[in-house]
N, C-alpha and C. Protein backbone atom coordinates (compact mmCIF):
# COMPACT_ATOMS: atom_id res chain seq x y z
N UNK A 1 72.36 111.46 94.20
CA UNK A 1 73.32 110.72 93.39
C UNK A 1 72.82 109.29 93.22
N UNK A 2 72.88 108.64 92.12
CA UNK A 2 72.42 107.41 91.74
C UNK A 2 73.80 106.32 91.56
N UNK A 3 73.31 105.44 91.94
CA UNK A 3 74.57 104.21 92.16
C UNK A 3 74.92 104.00 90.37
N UNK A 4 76.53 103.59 90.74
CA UNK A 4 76.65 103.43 89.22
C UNK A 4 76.14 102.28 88.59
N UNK A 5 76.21 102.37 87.67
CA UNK A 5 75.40 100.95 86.80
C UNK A 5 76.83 100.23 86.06
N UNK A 6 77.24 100.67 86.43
CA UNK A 6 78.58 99.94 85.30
C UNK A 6 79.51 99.12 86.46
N UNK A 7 79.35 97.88 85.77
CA UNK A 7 80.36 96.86 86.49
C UNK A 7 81.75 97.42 86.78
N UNK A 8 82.70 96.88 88.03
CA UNK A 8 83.73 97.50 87.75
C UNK A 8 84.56 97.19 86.56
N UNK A 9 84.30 95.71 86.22
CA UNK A 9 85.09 95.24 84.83
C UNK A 9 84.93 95.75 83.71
N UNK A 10 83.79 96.51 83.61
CA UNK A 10 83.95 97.34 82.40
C UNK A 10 84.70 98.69 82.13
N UNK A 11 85.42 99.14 83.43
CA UNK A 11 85.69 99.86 82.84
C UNK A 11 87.65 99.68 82.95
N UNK A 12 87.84 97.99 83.00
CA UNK A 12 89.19 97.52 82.82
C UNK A 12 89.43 98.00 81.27
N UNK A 13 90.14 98.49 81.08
CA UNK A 13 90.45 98.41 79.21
C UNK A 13 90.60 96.89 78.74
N UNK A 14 90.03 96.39 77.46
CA UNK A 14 90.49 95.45 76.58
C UNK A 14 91.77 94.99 76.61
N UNK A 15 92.34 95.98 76.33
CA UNK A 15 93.83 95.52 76.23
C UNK A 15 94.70 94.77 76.90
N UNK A 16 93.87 94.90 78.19
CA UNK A 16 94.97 94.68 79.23
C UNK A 16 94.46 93.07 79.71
N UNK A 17 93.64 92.23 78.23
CA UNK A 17 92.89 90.89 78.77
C UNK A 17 93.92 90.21 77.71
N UNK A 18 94.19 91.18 76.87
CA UNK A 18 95.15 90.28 75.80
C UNK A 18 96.42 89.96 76.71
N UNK A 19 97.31 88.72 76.35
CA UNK A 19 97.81 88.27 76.87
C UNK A 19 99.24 89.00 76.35
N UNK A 20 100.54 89.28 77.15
CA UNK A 20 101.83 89.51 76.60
C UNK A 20 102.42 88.65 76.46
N UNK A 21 102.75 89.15 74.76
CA UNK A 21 103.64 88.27 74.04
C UNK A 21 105.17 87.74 74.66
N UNK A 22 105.93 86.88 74.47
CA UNK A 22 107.05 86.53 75.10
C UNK A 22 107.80 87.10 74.13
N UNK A 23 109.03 87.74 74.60
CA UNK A 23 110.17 88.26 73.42
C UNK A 23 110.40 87.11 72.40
N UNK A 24 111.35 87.25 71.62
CA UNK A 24 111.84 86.33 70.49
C UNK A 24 113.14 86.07 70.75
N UNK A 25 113.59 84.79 71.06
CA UNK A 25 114.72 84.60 70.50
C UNK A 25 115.47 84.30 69.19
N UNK A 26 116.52 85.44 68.86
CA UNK A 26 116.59 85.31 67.25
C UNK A 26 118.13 84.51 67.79
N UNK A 27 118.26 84.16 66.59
CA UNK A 27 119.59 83.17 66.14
C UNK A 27 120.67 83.90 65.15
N UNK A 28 121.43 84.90 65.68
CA UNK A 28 122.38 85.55 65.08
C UNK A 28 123.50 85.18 64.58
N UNK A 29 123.87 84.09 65.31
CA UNK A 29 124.96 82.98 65.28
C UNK A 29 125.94 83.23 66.63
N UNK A 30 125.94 84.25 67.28
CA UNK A 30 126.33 84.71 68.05
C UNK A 30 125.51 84.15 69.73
N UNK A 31 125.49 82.93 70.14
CA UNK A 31 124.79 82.91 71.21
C UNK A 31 124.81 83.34 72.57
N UNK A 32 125.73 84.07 73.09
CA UNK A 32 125.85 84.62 73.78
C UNK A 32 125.14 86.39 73.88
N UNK A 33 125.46 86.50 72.62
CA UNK A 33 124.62 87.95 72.62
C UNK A 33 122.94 87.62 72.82
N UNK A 34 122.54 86.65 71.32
CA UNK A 34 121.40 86.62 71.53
C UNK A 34 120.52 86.16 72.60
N UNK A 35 121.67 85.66 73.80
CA UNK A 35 120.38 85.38 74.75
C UNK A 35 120.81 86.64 75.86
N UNK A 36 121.42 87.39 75.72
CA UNK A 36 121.53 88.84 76.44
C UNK A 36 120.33 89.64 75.64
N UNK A 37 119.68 89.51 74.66
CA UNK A 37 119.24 90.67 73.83
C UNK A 37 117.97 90.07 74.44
N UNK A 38 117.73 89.08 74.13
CA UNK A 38 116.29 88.02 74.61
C UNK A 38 116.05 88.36 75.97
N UNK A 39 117.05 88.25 77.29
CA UNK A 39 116.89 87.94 78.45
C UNK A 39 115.82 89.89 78.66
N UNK A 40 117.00 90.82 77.64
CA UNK A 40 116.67 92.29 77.89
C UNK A 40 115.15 92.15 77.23
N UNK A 41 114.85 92.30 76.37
CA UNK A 41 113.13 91.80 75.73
C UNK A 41 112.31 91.42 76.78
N UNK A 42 112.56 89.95 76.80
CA UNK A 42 111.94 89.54 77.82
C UNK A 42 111.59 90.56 79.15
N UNK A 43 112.56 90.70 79.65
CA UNK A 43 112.44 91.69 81.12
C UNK A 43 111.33 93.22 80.83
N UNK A 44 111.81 93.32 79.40
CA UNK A 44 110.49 94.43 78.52
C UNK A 44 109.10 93.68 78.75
N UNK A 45 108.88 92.57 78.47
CA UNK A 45 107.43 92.10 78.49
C UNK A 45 107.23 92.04 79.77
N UNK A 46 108.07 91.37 80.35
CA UNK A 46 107.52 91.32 82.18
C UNK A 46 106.92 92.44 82.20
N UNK A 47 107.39 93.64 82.34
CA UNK A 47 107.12 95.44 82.79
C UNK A 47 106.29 95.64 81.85
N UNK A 48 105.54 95.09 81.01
CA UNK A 48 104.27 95.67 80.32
C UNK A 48 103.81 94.48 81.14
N UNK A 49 103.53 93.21 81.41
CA UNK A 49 102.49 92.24 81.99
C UNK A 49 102.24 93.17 83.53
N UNK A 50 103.17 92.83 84.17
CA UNK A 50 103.25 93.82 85.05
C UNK A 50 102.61 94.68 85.33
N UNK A 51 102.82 95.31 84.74
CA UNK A 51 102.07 97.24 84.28
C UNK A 51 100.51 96.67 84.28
N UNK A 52 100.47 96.19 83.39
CA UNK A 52 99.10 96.15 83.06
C UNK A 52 98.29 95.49 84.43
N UNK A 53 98.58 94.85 85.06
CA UNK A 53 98.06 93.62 85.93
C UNK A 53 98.01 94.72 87.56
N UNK A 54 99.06 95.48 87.15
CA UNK A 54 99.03 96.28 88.75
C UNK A 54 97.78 97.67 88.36
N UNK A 55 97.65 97.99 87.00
CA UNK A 55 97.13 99.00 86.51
C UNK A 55 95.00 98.16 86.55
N UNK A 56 94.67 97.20 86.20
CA UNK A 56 93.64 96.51 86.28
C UNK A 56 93.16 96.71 87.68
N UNK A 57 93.98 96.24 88.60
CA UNK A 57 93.75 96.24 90.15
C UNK A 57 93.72 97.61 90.69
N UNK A 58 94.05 98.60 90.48
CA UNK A 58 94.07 99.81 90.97
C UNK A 58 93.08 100.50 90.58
N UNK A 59 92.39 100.13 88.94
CA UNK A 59 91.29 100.39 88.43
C UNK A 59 89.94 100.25 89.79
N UNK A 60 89.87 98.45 89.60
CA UNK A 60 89.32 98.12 90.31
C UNK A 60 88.84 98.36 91.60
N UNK A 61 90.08 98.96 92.45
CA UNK A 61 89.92 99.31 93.90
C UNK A 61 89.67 100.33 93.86
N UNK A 62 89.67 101.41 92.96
CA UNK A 62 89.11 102.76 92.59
C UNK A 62 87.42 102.70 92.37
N UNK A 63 87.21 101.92 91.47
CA UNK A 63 85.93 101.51 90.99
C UNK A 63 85.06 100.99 92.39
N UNK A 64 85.28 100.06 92.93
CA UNK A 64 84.73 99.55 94.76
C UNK A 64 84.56 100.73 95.63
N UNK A 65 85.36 101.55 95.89
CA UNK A 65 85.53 102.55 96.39
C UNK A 65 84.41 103.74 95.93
N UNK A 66 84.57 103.98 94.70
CA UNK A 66 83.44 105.08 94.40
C UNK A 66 82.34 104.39 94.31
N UNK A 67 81.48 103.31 94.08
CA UNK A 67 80.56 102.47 94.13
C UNK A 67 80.02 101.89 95.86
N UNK A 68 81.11 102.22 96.48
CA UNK A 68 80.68 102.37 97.93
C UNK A 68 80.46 103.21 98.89
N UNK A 69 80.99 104.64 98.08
CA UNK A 69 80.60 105.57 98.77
C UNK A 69 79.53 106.30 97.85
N UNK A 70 78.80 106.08 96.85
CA UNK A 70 77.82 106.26 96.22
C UNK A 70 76.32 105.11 97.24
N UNK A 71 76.89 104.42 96.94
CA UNK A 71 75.58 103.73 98.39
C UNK A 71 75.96 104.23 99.60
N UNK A 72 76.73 104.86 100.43
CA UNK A 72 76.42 105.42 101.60
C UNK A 72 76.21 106.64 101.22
N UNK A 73 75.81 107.46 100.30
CA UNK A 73 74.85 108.27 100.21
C UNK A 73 73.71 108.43 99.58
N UNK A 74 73.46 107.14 99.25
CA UNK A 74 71.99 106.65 98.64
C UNK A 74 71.44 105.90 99.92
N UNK A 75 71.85 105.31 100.63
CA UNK A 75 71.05 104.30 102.05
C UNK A 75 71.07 105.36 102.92
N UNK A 76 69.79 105.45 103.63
CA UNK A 76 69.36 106.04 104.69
C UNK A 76 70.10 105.64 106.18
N UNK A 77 70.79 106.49 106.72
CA UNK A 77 71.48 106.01 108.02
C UNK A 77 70.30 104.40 108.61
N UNK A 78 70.83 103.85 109.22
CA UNK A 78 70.12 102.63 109.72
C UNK A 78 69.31 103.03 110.43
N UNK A 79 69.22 104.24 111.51
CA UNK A 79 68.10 104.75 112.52
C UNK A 79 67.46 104.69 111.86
N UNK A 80 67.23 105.50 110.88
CA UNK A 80 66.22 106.15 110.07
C UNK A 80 64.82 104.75 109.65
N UNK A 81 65.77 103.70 109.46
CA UNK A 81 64.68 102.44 109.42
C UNK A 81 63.27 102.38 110.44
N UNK A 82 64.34 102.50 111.55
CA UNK A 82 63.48 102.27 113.23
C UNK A 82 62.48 103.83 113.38
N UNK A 83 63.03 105.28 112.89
CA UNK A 83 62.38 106.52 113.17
C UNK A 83 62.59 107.00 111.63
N UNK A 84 61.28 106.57 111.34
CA UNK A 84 61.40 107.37 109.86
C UNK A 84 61.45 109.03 110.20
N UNK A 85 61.67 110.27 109.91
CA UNK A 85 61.37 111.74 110.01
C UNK A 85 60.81 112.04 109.15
C-alpha cells in the first residue's frame, strides 16, 4: 500500500470555505414578528455554519487517521532497522 498523496485539505469540500450568509431582516411593519422570523433564520444559518465546521473536522480526523495507518504499514517495524532479515 502506498501513502496517500492527497493533503487532508483537499479533500474538505469548497463549499464549506464559503462563508454563511446571515439571515435577513425584512421590515414588514410588524416588528415583533419580524424579529421572531429573523431570530428563526438566523438559528437556520447557525446549523448550516455549524454543520459544516463539525463536518470539515471529522473529515479531517478521518483523513489523519487513514494516512497514519497507511505509514504503519509502509515503515518497517523499528527492529528491523538494527536486524535487517
Amino acid at each position: 500500500m502506498l501513502a496517500p498523496r492527497d493533503g487532508c485539505s483537499t479533500l474538505i469540500a469548497s463549499r464549506w470555505a464559503e462563508p454563511v450568509r446571515s439571515a435577513v431582516l425584512d421590515d414588514s411593519g410588524d416588528a415583533a414578528l419580524d424579529w421572531q422570523l429573523f431570530g428563526v433564520a438566523q438559528t437556520g444559518q447557525l446549523n448550516i455554519a455549524n454543520r459544516d465546521k463539525a463536518d470539515a473536522l471529522e473529515t479531517i480526523r478521518r483523513c489523519e487517521a487513514r494516512d497514519a495507518a497507511a505509514v504503519r504499514q509502509i515503515e518497517p517495524p523499528w527492529w528491523r532497522k538494527l536486524w535487517p532479515g
